[in-house]
PDB file of N, CA and C in Angstrom:
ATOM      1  N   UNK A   1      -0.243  10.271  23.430  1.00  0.00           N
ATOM      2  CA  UNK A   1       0.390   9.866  22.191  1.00  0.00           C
ATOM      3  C   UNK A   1       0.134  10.917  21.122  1.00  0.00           C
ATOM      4  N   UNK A   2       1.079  10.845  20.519  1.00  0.00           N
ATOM      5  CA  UNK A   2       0.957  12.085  19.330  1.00  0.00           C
ATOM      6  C   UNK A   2       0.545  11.388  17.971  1.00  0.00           C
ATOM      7  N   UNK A   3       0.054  12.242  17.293  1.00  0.00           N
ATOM      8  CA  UNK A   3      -0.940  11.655  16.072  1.00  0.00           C
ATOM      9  C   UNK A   3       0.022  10.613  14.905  1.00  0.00           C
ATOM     10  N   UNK A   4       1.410  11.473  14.902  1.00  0.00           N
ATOM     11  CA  UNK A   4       2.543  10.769  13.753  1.00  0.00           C
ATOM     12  C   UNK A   4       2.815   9.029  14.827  1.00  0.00           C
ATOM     13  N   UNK A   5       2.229   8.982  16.232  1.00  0.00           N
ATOM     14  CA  UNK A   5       2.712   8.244  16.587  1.00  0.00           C
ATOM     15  C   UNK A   5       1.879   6.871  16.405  1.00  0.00           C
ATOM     16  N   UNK A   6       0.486   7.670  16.597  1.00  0.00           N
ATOM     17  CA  UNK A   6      -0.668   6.360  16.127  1.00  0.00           C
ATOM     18  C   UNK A   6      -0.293   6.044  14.700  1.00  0.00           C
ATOM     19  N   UNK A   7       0.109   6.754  14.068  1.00  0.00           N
ATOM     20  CA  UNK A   7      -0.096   6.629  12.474  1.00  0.00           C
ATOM     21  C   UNK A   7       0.973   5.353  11.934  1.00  0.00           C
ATOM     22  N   UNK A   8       2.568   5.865  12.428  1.00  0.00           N
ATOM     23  CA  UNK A   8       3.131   4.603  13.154  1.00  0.00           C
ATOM     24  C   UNK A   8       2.683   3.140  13.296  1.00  0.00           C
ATOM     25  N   UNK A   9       2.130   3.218  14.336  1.00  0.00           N
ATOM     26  CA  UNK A   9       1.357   2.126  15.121  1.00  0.00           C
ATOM     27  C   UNK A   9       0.684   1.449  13.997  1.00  0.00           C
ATOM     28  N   UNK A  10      -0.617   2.173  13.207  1.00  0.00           N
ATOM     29  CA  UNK A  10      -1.318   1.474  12.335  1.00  0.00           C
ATOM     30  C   UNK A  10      -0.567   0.841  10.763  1.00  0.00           C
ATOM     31  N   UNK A  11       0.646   1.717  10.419  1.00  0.00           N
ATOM     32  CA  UNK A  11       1.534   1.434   9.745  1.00  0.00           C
ATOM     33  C   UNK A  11       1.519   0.339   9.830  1.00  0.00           C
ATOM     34  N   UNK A  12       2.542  -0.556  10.874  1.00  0.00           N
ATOM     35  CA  UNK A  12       3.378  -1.822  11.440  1.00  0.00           C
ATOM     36  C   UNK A  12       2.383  -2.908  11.506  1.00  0.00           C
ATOM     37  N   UNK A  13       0.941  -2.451  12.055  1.00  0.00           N
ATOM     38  CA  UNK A  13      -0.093  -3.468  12.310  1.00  0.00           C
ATOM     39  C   UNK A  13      -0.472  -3.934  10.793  1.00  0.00           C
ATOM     40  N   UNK A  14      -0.491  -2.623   9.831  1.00  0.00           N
ATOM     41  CA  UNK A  14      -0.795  -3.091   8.295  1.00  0.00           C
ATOM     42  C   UNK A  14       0.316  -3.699   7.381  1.00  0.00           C
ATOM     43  N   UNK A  15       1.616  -3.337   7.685  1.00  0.00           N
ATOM     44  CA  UNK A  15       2.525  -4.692   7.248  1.00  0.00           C
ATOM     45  C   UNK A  15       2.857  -6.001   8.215  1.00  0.00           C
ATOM     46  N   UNK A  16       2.177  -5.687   9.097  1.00  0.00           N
ATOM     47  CA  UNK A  16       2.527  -7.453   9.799  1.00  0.00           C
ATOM     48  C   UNK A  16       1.106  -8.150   8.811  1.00  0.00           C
ATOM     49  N   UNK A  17       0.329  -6.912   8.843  1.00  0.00           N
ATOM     50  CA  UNK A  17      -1.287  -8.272   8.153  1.00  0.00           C
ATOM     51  C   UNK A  17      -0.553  -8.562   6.649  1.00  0.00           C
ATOM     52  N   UNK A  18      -0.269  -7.668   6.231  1.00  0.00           N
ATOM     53  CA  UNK A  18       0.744  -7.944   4.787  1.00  0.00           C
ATOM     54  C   UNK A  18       1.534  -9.462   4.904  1.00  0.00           C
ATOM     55  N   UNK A  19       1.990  -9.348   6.040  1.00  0.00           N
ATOM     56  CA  UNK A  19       2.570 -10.586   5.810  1.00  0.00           C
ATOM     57  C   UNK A  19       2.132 -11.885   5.798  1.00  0.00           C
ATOM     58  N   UNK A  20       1.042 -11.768   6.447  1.00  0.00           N
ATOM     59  CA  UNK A  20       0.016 -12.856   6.390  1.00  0.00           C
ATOM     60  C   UNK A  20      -0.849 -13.307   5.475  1.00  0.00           C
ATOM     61  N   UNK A  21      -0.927 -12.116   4.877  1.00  0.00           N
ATOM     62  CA  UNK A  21      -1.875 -12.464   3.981  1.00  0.00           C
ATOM     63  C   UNK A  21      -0.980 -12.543   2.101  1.00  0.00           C
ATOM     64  N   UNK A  22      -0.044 -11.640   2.322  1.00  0.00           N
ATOM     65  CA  UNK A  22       0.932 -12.089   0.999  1.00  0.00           C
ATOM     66  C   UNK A  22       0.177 -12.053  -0.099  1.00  0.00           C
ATOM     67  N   UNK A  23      -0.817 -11.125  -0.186  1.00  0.00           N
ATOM     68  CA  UNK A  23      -1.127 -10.055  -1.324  1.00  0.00           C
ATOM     69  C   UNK A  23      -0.754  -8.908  -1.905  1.00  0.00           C
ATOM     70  N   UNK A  24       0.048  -8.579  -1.648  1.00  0.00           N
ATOM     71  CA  UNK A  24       1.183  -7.319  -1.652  1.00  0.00           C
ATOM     72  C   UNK A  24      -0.116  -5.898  -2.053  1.00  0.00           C
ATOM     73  N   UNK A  25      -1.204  -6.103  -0.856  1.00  0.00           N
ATOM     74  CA  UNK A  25      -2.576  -5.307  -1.446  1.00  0.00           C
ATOM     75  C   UNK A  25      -1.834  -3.779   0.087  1.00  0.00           C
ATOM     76  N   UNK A  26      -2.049  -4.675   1.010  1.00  0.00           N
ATOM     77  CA  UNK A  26      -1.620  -3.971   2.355  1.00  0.00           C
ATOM     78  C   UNK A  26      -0.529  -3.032   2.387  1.00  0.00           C
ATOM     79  N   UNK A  27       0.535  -3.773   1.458  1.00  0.00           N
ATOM     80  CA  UNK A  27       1.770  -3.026   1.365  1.00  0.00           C
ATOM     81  C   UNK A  27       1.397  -1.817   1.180  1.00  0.00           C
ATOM     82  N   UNK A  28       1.275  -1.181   0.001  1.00  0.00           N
ATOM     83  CA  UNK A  28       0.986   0.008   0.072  1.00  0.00           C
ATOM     84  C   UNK A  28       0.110   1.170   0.601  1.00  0.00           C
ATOM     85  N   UNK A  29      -0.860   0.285   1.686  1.00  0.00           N
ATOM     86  CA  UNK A  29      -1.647   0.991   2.518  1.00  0.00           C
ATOM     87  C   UNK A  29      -0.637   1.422   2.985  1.00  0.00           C
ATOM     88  N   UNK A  30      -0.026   0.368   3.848  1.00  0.00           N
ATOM     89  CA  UNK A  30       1.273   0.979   4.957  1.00  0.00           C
ATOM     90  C   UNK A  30       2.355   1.498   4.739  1.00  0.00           C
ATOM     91  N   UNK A  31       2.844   2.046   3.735  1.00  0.00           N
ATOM     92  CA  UNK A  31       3.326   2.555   3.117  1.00  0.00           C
ATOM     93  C   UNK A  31       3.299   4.133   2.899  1.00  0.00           C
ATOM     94  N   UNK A  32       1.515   4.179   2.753  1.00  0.00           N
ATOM     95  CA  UNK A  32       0.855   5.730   2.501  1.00  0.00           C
ATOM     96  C   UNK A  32       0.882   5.570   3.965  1.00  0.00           C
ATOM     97  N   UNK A  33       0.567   4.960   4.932  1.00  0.00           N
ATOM     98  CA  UNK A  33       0.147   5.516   6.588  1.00  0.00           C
ATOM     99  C   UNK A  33       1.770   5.658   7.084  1.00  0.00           C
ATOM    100  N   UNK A  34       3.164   5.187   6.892  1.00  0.00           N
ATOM    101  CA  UNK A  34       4.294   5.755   6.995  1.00  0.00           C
ATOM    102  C   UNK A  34       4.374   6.950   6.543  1.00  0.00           C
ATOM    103  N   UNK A  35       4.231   6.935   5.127  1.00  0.00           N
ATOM    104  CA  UNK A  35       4.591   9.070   4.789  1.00  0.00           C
ATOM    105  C   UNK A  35       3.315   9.348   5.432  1.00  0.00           C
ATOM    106  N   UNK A  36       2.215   9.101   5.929  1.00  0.00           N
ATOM    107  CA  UNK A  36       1.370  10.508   6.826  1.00  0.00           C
ATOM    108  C   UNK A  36       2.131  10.557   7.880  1.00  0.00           C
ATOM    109  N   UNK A  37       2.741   9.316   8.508  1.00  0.00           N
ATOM    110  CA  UNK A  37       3.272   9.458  10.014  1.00  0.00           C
ATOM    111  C   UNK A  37       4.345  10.262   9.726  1.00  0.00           C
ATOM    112  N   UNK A  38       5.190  10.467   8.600  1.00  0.00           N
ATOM    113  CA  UNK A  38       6.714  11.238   8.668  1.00  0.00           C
ATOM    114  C   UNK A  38       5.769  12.829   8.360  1.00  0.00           C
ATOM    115  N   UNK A  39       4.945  12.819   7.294  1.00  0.00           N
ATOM    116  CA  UNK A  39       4.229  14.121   7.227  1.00  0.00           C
ATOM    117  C   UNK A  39       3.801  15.010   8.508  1.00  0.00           C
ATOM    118  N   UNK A  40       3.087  13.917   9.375  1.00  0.00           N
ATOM    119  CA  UNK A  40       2.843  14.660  10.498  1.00  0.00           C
ATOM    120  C   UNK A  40       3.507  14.877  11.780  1.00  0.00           C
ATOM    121  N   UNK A  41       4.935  14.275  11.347  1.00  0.00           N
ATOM    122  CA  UNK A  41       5.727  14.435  12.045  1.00  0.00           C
ATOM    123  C   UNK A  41       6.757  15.832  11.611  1.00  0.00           C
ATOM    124  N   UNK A  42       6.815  16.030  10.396  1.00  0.00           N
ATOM    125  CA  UNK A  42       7.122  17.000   9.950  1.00  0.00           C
ATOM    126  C   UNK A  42       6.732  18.154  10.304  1.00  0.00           C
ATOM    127  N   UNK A  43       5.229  18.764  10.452  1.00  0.00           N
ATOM    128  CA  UNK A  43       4.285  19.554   9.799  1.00  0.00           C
ATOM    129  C   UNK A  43       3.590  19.516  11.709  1.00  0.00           C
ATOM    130  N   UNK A  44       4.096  18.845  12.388  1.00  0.00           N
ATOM    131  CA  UNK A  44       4.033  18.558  14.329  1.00  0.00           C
ATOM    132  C   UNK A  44       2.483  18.716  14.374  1.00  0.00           C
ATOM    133  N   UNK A  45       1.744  17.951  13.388  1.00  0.00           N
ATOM    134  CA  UNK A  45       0.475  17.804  14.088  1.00  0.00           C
ATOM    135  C   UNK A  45      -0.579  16.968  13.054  1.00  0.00           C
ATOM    136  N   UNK A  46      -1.632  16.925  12.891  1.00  0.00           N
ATOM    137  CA  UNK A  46      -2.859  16.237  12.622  1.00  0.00           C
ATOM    138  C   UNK A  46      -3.683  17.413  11.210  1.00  0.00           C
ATOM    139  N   UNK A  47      -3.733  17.054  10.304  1.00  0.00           N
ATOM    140  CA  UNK A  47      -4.619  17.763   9.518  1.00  0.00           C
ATOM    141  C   UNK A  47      -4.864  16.314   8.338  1.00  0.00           C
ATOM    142  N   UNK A  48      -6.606  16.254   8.501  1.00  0.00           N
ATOM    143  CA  UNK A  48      -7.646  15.521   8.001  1.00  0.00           C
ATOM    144  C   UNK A  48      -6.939  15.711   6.648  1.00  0.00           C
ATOM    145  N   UNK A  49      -7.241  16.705   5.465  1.00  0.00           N
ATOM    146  CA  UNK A  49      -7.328  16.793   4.158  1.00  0.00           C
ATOM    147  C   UNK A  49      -5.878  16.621   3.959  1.00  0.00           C
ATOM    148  N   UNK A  50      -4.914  17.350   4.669  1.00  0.00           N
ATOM    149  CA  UNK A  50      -3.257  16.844   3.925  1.00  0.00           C
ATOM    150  C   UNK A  50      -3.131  15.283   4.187  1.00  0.00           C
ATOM    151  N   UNK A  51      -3.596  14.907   5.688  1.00  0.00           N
ATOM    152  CA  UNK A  51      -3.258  13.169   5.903  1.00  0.00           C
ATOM    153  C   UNK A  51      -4.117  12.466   4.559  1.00  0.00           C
ATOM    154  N   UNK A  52      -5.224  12.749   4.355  1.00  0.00           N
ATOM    155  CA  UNK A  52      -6.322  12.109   3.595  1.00  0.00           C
ATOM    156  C   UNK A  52      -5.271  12.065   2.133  1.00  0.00           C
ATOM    157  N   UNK A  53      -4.680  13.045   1.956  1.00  0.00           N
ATOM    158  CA  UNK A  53      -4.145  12.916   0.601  1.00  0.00           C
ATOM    159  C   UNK A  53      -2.892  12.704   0.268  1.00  0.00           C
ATOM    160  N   UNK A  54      -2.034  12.721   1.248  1.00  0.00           N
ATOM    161  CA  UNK A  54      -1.054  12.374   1.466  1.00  0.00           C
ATOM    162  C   UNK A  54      -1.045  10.657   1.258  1.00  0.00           C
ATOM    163  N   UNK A  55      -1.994   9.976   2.169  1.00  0.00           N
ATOM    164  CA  UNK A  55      -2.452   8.656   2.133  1.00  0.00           C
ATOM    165  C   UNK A  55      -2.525   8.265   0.695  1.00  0.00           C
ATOM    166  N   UNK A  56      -3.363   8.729   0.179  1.00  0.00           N
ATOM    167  CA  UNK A  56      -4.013   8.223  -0.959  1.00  0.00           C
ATOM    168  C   UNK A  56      -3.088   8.282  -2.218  1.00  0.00           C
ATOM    169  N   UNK A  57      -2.474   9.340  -2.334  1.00  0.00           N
ATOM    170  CA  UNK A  57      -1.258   9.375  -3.307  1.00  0.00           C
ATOM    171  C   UNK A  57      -0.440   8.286  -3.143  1.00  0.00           C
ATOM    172  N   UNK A  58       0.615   8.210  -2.261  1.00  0.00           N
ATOM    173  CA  UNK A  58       1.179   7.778  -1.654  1.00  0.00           C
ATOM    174  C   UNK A  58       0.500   5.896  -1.638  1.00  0.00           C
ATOM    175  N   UNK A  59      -0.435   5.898  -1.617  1.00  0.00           N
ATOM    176  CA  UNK A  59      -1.235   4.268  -1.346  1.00  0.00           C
ATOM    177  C   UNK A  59      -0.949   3.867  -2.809  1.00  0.00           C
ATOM    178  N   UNK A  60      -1.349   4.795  -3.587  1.00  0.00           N
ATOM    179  CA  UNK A  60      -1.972   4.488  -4.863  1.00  0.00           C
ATOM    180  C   UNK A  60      -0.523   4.283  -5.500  1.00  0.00           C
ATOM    181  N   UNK A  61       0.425   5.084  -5.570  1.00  0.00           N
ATOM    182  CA  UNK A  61       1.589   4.902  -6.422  1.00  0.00           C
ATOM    183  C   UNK A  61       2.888   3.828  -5.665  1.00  0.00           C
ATOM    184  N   UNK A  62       2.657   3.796  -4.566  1.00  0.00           N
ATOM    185  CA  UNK A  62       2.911   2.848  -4.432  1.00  0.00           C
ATOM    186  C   UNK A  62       2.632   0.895  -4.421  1.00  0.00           C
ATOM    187  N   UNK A  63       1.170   1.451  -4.529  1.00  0.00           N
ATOM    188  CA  UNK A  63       0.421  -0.443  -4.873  1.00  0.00           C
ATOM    189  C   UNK A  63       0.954  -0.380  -6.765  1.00  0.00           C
ATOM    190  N   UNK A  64       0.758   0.649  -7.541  1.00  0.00           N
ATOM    191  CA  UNK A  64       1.173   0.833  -8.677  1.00  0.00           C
ATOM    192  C   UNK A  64       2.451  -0.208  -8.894  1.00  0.00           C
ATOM    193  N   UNK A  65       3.457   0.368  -7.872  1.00  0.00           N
ATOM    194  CA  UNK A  65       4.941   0.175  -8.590  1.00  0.00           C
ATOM    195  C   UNK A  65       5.146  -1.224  -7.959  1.00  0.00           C
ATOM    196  N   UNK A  66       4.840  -1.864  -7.060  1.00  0.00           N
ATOM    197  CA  UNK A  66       4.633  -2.930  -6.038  1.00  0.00           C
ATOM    198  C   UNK A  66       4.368  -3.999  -7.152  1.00  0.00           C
ATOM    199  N   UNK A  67       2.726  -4.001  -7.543  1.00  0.00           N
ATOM    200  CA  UNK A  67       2.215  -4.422  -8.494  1.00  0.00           C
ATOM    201  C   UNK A  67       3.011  -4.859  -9.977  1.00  0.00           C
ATOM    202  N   UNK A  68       3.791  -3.916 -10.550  1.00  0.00           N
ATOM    203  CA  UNK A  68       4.756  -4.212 -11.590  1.00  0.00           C
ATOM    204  C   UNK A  68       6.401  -4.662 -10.788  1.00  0.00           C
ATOM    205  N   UNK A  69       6.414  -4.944 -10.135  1.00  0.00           N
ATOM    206  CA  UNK A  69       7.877  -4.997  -9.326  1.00  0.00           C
ATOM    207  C   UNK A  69       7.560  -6.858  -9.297  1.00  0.00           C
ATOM    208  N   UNK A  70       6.236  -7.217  -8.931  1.00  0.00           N
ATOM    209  CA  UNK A  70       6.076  -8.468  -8.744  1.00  0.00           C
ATOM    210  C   UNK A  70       5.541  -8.797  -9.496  1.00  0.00           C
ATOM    211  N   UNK A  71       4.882  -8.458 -10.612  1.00  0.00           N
ATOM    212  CA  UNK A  71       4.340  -9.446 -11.883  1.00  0.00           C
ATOM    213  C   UNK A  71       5.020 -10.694 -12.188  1.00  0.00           C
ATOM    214  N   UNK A  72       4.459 -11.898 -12.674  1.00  0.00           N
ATOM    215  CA  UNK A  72       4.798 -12.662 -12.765  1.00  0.00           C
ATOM    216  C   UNK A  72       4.707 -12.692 -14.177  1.00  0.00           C
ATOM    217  N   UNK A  73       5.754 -13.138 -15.115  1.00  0.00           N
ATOM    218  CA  UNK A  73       5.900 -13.178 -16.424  1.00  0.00           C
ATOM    219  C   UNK A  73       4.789 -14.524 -17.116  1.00  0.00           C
ATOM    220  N   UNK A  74       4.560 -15.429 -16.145  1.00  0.00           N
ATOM    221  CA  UNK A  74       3.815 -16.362 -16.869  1.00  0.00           C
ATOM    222  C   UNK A  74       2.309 -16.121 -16.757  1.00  0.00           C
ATOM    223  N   UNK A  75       1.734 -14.738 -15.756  1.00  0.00           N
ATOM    224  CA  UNK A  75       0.513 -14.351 -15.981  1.00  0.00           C
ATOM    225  C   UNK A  75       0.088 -14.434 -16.704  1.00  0.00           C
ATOM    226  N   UNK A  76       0.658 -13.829 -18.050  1.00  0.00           N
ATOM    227  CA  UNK A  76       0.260 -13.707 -19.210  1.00  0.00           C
ATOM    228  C   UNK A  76       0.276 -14.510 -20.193  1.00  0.00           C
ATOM    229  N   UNK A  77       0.980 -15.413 -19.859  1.00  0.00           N
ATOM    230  CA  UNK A  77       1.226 -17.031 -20.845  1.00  0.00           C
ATOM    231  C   UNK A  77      -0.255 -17.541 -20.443  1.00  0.00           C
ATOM    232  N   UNK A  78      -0.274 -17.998 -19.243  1.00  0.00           N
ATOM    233  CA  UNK A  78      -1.072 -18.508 -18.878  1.00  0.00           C
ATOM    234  C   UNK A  78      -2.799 -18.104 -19.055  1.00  0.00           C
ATOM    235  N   UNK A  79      -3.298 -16.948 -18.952  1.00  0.00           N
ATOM    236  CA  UNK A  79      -4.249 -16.434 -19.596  1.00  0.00           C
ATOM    237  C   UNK A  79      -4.720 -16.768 -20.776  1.00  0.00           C
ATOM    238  N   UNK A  80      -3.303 -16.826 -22.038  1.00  0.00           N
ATOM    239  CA  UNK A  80      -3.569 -17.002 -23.093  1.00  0.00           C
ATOM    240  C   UNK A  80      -3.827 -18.425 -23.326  1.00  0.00           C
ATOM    241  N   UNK A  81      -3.665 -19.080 -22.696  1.00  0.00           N
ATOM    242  CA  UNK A  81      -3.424 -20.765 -22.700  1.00  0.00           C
ATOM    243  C   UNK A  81      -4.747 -21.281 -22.615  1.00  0.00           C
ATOM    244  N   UNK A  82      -4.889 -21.247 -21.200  1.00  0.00           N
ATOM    245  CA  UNK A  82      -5.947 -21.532 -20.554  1.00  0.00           C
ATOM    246  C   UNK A  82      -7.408 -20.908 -20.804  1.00  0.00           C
ATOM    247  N   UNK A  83      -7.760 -20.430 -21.609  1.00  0.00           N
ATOM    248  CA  UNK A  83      -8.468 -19.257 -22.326  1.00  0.00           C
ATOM    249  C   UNK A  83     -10.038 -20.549 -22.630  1.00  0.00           C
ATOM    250  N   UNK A  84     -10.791 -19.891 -22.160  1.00  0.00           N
ATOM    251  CA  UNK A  84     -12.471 -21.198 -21.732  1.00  0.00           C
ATOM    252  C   UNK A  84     -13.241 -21.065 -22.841  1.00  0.00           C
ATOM    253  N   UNK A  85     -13.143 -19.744 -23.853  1.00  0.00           N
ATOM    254  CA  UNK A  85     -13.416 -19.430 -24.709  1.00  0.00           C
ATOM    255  C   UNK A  85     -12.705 -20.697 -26.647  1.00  0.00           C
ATOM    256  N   UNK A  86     -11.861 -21.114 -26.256  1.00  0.00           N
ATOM    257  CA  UNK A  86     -11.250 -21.919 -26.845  1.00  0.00           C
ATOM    258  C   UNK A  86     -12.096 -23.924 -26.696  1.00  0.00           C
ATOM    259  N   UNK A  87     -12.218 -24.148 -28.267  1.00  0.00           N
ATOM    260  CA  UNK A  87     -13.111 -25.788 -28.582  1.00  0.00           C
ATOM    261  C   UNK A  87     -12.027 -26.727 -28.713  1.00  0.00           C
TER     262      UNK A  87
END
């Protein structure tokens, strides 16, 4: 098996747990482990520091935009409401 192919593999295994668990936390793991798998499919091989950062960019800006894509507008109602600090 070739490395873009495991990468693949761990991809699919981290959005099926996504789905289970419906934290939209996973999503963007698997997300960053798709662009390493197209990266190293690109680039026909395995390198630690480009996968490592490739991942991590890629993880990070995508849990980012994920994160504001699903906000819920009454988060913030509700915070203010419910507030423990309040007699």
């Amino acid at each position: 098996m070739d490395a873009y192919q495991i990468s693949l593999i761990i991809s699919f295994i981290l959005a099926i747990a996504e789905v289970m668990t419906l934290s939209f936390i996973l999503l963007g793991f698997s997300l960053g482990m798709l662009a390493v798998s197209g990266v190293q499919y690109i680039f026909d091989g395995y390198s630690l520091n480009r996968d490592v950062m490739v991942f991590a960019l890629v993880s990070v800006v995508s849990f980012l935009v994920i994160r504001k894509l699903f906000k819920k507008k009454s988060d913030l109602k509700m915070l203010a409401e419910d507030d423990i600090n309040q007699y």
